[in-house]
Protein backbone atom coordinates (compact mmCIF):
# COMPACT_ATOMS: atom_id res chain seq x y z
CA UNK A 1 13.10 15.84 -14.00
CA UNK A 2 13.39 16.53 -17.66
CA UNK A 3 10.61 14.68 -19.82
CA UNK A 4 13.84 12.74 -21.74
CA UNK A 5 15.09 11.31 -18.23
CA UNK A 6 11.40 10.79 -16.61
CA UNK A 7 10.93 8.65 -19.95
CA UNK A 8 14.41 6.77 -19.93
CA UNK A 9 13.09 5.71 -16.07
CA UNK A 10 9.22 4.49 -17.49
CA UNK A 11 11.07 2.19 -19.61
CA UNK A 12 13.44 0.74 -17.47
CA UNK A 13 11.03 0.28 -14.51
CA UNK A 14 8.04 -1.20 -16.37
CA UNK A 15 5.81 1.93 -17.29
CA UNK A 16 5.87 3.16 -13.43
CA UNK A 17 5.16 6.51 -13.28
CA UNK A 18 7.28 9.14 -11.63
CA UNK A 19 5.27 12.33 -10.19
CA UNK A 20 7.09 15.51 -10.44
CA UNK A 21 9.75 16.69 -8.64
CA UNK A 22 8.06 17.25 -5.02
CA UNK A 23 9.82 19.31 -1.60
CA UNK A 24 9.36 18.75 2.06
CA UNK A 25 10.85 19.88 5.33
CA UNK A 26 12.19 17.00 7.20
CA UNK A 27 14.92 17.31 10.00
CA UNK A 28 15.38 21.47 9.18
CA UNK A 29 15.83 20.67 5.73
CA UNK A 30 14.24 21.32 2.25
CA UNK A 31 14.27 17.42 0.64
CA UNK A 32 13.50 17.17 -2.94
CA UNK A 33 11.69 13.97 -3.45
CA UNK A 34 9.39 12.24 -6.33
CA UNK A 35 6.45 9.56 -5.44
CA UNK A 36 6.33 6.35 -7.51
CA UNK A 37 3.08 4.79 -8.71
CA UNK A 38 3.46 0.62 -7.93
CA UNK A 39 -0.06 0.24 -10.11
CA UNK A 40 1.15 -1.76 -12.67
CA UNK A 41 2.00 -3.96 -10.05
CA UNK A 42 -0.45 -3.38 -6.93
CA UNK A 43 -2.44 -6.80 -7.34
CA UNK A 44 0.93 -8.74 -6.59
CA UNK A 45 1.99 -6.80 -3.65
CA UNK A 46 0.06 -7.30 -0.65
CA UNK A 47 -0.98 -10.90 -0.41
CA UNK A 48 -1.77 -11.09 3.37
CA UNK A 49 -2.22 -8.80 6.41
CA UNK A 50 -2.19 -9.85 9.86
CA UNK A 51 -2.86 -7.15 12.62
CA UNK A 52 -0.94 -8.27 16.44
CA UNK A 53 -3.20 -9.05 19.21
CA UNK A 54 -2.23 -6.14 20.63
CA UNK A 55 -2.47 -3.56 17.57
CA UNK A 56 -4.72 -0.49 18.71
CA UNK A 57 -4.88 -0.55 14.69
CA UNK A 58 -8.72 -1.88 13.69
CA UNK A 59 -9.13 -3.98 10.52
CA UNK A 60 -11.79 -1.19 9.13
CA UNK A 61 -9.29 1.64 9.00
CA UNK A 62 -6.74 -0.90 6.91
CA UNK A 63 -10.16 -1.28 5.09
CA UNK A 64 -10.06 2.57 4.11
CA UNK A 65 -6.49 3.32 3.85
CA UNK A 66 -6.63 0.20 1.27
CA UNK A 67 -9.52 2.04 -0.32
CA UNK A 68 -7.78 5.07 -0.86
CA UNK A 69 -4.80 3.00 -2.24
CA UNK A 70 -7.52 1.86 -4.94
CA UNK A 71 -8.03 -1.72 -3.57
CA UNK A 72 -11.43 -3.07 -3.43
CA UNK A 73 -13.59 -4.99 -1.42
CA UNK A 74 -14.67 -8.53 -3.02
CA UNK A 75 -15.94 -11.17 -1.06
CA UNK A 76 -16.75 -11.63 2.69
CA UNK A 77 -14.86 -14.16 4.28
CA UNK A 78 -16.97 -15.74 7.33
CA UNK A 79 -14.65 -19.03 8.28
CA UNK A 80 -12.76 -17.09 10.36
CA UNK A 81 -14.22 -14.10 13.02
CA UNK A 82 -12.65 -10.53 11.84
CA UNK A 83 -11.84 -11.49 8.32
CA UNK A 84 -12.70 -10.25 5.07
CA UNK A 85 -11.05 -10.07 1.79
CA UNK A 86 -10.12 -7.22 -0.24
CA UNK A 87 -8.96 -6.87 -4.11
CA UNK A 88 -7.63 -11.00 -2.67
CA UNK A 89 -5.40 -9.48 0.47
CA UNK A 90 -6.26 -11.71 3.33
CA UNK A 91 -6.71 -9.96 6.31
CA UNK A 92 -7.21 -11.02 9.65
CA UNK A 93 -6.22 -10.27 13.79
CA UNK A 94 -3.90 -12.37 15.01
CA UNK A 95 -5.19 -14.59 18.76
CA UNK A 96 -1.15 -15.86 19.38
CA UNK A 97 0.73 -14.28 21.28
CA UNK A 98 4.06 -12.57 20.88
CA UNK A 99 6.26 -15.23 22.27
């Protein structure tokens, strides 16, 4: 994407940032593709996670893939087993059911 364009699309979208133009191979194809940066906005996204009872997924790897994402851990949360707080996400493991 020409700087002119990639600067026309900052503006318009509130100073997200467009990476460059990126390829992949998805369903024997080449895909062009470009990633976009929510940080100017990544405090008001997530406001809650709940994991299923039955989700093989543990609350410490959401931990570290929320790490990565450049969320932070604040404040222990003991009123509830399994919970802690991160960057203000509440996150917890569901005990209902699916029905």
């Amino acid at each position: 994407m020409d700087r002119e364009r990639q600067k026309y699309f900052e503006e318009q979208t509130h100073d997200f940032k467009l990476s460059d133009l990126r390829y992949r191979i998805a369903r024997d194809q080449l895909q062009g593709y470009y990633e976009l940066s929510f940080a100017p906005i990544k405090d008001e996204l997530i406001s809650e996670i709940i994991i299923g009872p039955k989700s093989l997924v543990q609350e410490e790897d959401i931990y570290l893939f929320l790490a990565a994402c450049g969320y932070h851990e604040k404040a222990l949360d003991d009123r509830k087993r399994n919970q802690f707080v991160v960057d203000d996400i509440n996150m917890c493991t569901s005990e209902l059911s699916y029905r």
